[in-house]
PDB file of N, CA and C in Angstrom:
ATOM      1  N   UNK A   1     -11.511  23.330   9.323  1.00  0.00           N
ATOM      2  CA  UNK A   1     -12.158  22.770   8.146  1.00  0.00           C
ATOM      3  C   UNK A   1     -11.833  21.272   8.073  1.00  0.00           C
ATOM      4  N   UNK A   2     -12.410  20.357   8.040  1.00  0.00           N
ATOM      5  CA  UNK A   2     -12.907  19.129   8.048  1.00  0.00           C
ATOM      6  C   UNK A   2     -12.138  18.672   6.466  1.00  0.00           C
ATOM      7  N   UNK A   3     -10.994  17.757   6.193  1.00  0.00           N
ATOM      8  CA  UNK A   3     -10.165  17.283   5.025  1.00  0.00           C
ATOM      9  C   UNK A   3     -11.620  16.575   4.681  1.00  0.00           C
ATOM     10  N   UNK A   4     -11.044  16.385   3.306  1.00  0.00           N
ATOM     11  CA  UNK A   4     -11.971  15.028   2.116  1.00  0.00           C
ATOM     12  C   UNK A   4     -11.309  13.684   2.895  1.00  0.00           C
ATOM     13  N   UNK A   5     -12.104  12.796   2.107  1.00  0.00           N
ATOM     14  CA  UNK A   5     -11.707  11.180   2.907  1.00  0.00           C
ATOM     15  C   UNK A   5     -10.607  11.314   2.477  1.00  0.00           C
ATOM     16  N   UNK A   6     -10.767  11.087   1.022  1.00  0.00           N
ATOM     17  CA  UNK A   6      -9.388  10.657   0.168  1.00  0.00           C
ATOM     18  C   UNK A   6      -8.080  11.731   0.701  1.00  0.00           C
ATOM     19  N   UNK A   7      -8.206  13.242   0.436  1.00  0.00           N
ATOM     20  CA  UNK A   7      -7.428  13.981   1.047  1.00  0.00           C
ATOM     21  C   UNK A   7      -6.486  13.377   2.848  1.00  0.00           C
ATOM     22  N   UNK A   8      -7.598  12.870   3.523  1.00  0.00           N
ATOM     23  CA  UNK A   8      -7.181  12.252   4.506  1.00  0.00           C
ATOM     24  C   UNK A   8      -6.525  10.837   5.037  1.00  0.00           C
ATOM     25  N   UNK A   9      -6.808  10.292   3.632  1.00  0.00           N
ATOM     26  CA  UNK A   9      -6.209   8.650   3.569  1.00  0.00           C
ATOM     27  C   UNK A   9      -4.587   9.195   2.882  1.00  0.00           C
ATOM     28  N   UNK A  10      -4.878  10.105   2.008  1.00  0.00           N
ATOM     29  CA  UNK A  10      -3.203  10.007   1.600  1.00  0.00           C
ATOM     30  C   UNK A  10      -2.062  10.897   2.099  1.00  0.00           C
ATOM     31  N   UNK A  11      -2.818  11.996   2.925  1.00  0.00           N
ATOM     32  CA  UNK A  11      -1.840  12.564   3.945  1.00  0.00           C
ATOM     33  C   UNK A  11      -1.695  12.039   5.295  1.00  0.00           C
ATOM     34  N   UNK A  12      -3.050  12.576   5.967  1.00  0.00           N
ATOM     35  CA  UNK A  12      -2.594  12.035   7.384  1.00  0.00           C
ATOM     36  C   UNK A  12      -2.667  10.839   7.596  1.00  0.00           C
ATOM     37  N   UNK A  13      -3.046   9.885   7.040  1.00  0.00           N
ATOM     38  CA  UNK A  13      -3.412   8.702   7.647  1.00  0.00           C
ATOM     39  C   UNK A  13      -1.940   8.089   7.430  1.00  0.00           C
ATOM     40  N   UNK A  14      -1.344   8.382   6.180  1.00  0.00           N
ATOM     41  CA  UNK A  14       0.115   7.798   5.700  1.00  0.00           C
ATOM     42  C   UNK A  14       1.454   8.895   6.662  1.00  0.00           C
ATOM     43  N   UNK A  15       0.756   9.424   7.789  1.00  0.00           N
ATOM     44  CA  UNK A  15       2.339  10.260   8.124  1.00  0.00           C
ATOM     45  C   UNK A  15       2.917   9.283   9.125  1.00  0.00           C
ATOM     46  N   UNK A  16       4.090   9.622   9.750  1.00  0.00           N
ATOM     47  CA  UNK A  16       4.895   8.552  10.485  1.00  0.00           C
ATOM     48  C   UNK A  16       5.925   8.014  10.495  1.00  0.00           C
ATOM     49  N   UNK A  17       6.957   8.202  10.807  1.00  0.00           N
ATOM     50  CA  UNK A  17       8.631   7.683  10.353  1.00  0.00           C
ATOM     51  C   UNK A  17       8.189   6.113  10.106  1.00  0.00           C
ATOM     52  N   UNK A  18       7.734   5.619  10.926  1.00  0.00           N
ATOM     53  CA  UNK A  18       7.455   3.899  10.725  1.00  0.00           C
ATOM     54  C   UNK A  18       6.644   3.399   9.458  1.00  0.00           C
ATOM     55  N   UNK A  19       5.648   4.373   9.955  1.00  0.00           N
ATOM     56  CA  UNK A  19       4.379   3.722   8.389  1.00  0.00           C
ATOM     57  C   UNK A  19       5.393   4.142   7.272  1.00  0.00           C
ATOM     58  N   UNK A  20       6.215   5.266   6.940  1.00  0.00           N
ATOM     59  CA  UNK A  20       7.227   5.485   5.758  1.00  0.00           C
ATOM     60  C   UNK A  20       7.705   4.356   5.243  1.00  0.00           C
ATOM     61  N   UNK A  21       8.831   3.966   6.419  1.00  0.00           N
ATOM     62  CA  UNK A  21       9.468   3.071   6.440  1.00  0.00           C
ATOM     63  C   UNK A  21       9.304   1.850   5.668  1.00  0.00           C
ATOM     64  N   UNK A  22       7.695   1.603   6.673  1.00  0.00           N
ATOM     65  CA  UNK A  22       7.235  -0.066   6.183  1.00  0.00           C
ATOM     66  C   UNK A  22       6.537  -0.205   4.903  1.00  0.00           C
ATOM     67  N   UNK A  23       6.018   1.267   4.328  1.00  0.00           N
ATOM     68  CA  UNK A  23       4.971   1.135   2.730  1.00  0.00           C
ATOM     69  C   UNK A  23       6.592   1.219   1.811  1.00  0.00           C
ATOM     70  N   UNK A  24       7.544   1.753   2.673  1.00  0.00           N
ATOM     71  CA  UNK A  24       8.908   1.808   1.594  1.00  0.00           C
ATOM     72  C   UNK A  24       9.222   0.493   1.116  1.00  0.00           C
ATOM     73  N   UNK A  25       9.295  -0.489   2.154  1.00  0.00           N
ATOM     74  CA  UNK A  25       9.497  -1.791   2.376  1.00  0.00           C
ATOM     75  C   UNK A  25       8.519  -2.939   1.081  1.00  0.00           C
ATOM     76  N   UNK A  26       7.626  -2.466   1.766  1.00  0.00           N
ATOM     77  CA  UNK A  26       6.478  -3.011   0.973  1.00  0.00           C
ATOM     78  C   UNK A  26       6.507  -3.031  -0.502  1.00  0.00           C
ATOM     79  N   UNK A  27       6.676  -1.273  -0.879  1.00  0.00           N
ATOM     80  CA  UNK A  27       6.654  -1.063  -2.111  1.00  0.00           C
ATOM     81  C   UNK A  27       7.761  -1.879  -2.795  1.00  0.00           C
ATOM     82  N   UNK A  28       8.720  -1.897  -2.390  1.00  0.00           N
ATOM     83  CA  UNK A  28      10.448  -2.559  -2.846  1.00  0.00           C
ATOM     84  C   UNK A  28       9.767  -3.782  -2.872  1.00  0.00           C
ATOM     85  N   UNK A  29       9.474  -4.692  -1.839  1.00  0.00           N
ATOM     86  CA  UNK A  29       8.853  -5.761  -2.396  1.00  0.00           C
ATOM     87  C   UNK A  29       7.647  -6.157  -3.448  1.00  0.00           C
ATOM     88  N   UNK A  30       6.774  -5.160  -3.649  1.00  0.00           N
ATOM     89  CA  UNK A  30       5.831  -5.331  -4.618  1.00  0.00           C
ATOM     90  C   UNK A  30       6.398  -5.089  -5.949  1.00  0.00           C
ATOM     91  N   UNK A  31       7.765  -4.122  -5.755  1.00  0.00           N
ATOM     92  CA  UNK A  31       8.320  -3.899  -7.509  1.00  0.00           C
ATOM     93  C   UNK A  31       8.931  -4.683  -7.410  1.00  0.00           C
ATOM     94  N   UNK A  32       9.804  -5.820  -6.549  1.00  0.00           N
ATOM     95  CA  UNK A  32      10.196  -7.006  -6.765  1.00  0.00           C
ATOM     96  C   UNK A  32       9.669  -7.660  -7.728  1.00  0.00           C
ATOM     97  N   UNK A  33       8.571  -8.255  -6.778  1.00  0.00           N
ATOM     98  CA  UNK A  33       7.323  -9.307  -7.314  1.00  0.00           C
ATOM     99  C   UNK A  33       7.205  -9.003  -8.581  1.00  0.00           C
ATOM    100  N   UNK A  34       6.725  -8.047  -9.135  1.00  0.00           N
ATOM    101  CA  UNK A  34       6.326  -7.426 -10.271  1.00  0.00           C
ATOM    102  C   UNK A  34       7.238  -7.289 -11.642  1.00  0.00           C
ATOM    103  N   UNK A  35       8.753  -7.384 -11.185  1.00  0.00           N
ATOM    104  CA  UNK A  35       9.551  -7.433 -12.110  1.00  0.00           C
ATOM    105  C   UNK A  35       9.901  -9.029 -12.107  1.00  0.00           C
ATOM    106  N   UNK A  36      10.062  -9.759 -10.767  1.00  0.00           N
ATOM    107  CA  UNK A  36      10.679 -10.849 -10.622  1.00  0.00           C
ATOM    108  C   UNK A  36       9.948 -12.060 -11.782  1.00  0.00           C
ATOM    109  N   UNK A  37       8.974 -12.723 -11.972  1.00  0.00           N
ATOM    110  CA  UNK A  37       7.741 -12.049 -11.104  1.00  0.00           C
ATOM    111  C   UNK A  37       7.235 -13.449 -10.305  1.00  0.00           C
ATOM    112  N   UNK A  38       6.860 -12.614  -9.287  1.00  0.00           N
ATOM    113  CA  UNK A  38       6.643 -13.603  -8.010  1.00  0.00           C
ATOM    114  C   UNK A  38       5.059 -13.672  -7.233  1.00  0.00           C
ATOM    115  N   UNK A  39       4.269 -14.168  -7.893  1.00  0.00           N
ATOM    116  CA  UNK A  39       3.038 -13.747  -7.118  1.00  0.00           C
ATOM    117  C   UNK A  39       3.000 -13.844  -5.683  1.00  0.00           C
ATOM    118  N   UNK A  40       3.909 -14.923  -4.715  1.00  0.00           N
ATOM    119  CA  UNK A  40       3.730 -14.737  -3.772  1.00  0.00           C
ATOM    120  C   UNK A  40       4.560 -13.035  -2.998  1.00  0.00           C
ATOM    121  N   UNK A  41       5.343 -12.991  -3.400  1.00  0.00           N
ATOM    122  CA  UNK A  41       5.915 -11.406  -3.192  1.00  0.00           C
ATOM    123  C   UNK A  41       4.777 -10.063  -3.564  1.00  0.00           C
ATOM    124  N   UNK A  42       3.687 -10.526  -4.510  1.00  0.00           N
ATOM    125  CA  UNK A  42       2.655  -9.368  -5.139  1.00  0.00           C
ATOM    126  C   UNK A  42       1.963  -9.372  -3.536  1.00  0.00           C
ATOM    127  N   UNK A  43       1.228 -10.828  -3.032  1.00  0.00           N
ATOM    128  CA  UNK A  43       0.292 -10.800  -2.319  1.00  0.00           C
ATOM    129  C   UNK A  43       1.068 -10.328  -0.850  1.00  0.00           C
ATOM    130  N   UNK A  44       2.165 -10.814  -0.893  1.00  0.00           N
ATOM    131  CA  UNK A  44       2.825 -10.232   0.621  1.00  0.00           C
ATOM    132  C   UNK A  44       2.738  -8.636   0.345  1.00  0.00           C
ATOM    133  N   UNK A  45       3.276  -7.887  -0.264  1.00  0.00           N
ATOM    134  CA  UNK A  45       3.285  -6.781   0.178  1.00  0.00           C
ATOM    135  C   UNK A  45       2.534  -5.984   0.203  1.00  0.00           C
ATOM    136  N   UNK A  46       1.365  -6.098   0.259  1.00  0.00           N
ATOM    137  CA  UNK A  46       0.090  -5.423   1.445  1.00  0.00           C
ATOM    138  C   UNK A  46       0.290  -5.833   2.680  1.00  0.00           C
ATOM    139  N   UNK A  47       0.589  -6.772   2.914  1.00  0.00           N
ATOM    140  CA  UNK A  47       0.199  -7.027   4.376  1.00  0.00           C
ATOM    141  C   UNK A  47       1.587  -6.530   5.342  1.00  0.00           C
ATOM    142  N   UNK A  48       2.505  -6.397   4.297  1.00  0.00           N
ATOM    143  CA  UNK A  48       3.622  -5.663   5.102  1.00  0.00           C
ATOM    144  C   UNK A  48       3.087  -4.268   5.026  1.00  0.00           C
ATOM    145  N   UNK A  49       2.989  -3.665   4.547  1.00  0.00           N
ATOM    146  CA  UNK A  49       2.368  -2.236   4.509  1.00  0.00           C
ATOM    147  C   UNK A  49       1.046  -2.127   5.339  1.00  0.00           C
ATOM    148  N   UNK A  50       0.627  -2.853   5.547  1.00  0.00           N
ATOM    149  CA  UNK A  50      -0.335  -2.610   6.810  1.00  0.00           C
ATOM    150  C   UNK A  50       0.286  -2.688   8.149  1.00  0.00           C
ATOM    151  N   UNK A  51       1.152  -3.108   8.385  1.00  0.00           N
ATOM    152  CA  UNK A  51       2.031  -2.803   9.522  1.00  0.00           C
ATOM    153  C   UNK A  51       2.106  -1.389  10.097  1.00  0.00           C
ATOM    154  N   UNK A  52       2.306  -0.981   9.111  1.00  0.00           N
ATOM    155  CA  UNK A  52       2.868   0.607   9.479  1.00  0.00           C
ATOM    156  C   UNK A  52       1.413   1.169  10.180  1.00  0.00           C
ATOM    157  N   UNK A  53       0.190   1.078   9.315  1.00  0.00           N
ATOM    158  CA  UNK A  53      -1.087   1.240   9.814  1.00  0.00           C
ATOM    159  C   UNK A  53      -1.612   0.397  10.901  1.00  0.00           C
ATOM    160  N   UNK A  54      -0.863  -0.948  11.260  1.00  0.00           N
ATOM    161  CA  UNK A  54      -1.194  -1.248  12.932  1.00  0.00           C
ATOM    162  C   UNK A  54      -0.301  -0.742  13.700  1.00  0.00           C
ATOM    163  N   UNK A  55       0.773  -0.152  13.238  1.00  0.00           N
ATOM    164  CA  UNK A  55       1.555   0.390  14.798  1.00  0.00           C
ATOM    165  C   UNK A  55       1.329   1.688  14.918  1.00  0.00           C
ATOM    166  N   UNK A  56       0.822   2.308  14.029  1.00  0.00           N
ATOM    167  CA  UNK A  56       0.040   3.595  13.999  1.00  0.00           C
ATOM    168  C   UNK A  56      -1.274   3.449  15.061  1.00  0.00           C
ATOM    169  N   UNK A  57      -2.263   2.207  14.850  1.00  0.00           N
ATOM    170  CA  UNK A  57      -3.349   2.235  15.562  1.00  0.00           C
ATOM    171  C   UNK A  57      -3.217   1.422  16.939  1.00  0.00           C
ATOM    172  N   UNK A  58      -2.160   0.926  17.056  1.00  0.00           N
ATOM    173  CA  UNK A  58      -1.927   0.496  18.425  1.00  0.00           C
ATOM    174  C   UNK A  58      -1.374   1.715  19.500  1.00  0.00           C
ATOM    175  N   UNK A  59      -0.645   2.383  18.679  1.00  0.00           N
ATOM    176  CA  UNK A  59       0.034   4.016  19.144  1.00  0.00           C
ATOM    177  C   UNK A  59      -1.510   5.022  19.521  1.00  0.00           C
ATOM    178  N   UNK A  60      -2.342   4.670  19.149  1.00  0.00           N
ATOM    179  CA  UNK A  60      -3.730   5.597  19.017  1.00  0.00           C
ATOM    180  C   UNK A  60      -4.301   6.531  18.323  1.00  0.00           C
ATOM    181  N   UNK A  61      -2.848   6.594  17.027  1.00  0.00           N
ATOM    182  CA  UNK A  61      -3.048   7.627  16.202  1.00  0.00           C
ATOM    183  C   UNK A  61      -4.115   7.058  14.840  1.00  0.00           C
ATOM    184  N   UNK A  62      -5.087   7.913  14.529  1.00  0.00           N
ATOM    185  CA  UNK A  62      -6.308   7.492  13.534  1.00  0.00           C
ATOM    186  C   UNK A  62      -6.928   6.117  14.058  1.00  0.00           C
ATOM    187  N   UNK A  63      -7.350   6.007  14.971  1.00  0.00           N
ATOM    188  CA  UNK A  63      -7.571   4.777  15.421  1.00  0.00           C
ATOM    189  C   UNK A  63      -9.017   4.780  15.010  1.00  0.00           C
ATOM    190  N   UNK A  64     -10.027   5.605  15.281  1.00  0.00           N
ATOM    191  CA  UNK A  64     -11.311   5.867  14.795  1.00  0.00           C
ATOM    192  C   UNK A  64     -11.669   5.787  13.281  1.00  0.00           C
ATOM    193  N   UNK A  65     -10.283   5.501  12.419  1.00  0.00           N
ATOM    194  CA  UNK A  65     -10.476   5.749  10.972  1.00  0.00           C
ATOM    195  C   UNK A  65      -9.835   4.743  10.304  1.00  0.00           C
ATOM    196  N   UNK A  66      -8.946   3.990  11.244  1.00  0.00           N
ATOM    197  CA  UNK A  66      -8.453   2.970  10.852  1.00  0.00           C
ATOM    198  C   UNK A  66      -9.230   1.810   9.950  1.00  0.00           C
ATOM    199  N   UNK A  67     -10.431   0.862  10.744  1.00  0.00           N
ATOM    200  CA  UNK A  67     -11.392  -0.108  10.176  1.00  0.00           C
ATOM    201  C   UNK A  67     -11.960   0.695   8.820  1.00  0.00           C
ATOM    202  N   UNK A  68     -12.356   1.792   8.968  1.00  0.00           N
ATOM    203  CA  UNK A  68     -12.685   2.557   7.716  1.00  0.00           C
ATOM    204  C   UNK A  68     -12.067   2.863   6.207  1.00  0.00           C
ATOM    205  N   UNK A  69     -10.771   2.399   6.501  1.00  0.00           N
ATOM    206  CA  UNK A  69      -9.780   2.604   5.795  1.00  0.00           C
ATOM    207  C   UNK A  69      -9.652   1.236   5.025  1.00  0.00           C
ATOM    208  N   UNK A  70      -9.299   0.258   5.503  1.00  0.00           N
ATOM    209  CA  UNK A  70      -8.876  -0.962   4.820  1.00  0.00           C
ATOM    210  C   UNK A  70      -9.444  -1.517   3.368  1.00  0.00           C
ATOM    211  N   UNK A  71     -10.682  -1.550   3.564  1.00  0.00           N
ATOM    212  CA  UNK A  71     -11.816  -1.623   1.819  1.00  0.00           C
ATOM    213  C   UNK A  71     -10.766  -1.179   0.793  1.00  0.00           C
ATOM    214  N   UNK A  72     -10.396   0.815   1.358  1.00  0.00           N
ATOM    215  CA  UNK A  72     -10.544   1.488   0.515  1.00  0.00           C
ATOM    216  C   UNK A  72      -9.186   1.339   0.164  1.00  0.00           C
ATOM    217  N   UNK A  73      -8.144   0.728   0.872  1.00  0.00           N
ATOM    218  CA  UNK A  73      -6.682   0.064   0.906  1.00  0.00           C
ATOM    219  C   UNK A  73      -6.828  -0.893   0.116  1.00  0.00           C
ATOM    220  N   UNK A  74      -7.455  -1.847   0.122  1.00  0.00           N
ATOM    221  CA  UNK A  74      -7.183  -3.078  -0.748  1.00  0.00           C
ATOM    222  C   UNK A  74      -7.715  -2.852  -1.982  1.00  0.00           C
ATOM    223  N   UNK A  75      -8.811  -2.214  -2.471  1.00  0.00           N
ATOM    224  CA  UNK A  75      -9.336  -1.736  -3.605  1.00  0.00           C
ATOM    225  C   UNK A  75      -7.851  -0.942  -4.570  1.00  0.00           C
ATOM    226  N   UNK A  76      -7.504   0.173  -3.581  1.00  0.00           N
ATOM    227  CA  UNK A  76      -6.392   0.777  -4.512  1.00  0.00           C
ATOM    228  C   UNK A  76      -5.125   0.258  -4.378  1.00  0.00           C
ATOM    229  N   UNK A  77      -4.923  -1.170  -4.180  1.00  0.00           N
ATOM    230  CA  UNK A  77      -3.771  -2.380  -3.680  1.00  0.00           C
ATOM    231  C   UNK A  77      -4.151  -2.903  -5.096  1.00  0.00           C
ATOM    232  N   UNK A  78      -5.200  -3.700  -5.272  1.00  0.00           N
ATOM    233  CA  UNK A  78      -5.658  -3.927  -6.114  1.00  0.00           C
ATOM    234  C   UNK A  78      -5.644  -3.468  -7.524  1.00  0.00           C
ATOM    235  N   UNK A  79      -6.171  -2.041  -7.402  1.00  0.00           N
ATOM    236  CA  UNK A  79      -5.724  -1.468  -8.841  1.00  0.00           C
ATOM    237  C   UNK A  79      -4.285  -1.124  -9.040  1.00  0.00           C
ATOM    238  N   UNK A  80      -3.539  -0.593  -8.205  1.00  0.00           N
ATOM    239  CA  UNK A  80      -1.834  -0.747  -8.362  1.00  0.00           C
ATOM    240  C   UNK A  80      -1.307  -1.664  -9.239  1.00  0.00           C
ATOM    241  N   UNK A  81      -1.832  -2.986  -8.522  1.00  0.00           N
ATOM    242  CA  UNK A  81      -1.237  -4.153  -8.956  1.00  0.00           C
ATOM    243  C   UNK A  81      -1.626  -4.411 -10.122  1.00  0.00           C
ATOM    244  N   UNK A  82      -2.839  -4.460 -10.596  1.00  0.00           N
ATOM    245  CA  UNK A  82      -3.368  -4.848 -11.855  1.00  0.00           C
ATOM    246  C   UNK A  82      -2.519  -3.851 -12.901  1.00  0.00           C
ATOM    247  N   UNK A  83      -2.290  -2.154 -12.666  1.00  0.00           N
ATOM    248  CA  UNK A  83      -1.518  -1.590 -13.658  1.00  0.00           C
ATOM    249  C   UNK A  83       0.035  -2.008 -13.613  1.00  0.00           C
ATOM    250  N   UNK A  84       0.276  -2.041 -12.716  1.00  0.00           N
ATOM    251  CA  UNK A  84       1.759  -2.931 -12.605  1.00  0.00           C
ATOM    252  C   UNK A  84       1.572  -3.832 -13.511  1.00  0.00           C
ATOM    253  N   UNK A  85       1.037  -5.027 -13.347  1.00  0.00           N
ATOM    254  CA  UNK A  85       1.137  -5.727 -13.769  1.00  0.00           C
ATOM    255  C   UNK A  85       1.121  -5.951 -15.242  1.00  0.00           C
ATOM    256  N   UNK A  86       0.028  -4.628 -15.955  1.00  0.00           N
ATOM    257  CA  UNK A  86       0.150  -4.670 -16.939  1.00  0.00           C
ATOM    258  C   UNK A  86       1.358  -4.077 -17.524  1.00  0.00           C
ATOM    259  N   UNK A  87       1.799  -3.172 -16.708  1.00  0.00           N
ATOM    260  CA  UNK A  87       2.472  -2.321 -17.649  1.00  0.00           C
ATOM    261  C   UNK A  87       4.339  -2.967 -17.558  1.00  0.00           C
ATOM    262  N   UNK A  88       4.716  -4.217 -16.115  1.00  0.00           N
ATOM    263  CA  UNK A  88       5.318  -5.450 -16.588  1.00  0.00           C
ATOM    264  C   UNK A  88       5.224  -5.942 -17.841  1.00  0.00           C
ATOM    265  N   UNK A  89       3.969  -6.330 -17.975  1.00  0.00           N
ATOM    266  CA  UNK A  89       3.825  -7.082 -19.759  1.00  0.00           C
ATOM    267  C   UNK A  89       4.261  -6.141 -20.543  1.00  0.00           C
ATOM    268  N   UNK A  90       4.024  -5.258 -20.237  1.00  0.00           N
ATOM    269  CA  UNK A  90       3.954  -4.407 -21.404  1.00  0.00           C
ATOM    270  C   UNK A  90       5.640  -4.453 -22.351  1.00  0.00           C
ATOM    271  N   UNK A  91       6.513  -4.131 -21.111  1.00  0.00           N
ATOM    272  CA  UNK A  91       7.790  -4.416 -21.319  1.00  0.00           C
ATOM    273  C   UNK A  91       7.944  -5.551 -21.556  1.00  0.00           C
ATOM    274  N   UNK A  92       7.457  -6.439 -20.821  1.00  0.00           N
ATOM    275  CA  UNK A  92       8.143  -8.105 -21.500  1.00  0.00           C
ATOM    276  C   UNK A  92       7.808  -8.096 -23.176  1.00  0.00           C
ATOM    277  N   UNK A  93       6.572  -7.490 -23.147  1.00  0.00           N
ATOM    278  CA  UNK A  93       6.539  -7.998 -24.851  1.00  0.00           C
ATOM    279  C   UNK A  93       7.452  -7.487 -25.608  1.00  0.00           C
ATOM    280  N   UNK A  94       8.218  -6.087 -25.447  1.00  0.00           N
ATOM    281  CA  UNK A  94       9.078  -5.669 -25.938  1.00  0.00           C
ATOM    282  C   UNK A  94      10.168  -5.607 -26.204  1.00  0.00           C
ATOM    283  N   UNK A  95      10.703  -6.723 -24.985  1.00  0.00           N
ATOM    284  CA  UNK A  95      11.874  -7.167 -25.326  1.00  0.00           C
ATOM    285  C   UNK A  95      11.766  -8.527 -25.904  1.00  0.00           C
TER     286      UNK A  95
END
């Protein structure tokens, strides 16, 4: 049986001791940014987290699904950040 896209972007496409590793990385730096707050730390950590997804596609694994993927990566990079970001404010106003 043939997975959903989405079903397939957030399991298999994310498996991998490395890709773990590097969206772990990433993420630590984006809640950096986000608490710090550092826009250049917001915009870096996508592109560290795509790492994990080029040594995945240099390895040959999802390589056919890879280019297909990225849109739908930066779109939900995008909305992450924007709720982060709000929900940062949210706390700043409160203290």
């Amino acid at each position: 049986m043939r997975k959903h896209f989405i079903i397939f972007f957030l399991d298999d496409f994310h498996r991998g001791a490395v890709n773990h590793v590097v969206h772990f990385i990433g993420f630590t730096i984006l809640g950096y940014g986000l608490g710090k707050p550092s826009l250049f730390l917001i915009i870096v950590s996508p592109f560290i987290m795509e790492l994990g997804h080029l040594y995945n596609y240099f390895r040959g694994i999802h390589k056919e699904h890879a280019l297909k993927i990225i849109p739908l990566q930066l779109i939900a990079w995008i909305i992450f950040v924007l709720v982060g970001y709000w929900i940062a404010k949210s706390f700043d106003n409160l203290l």
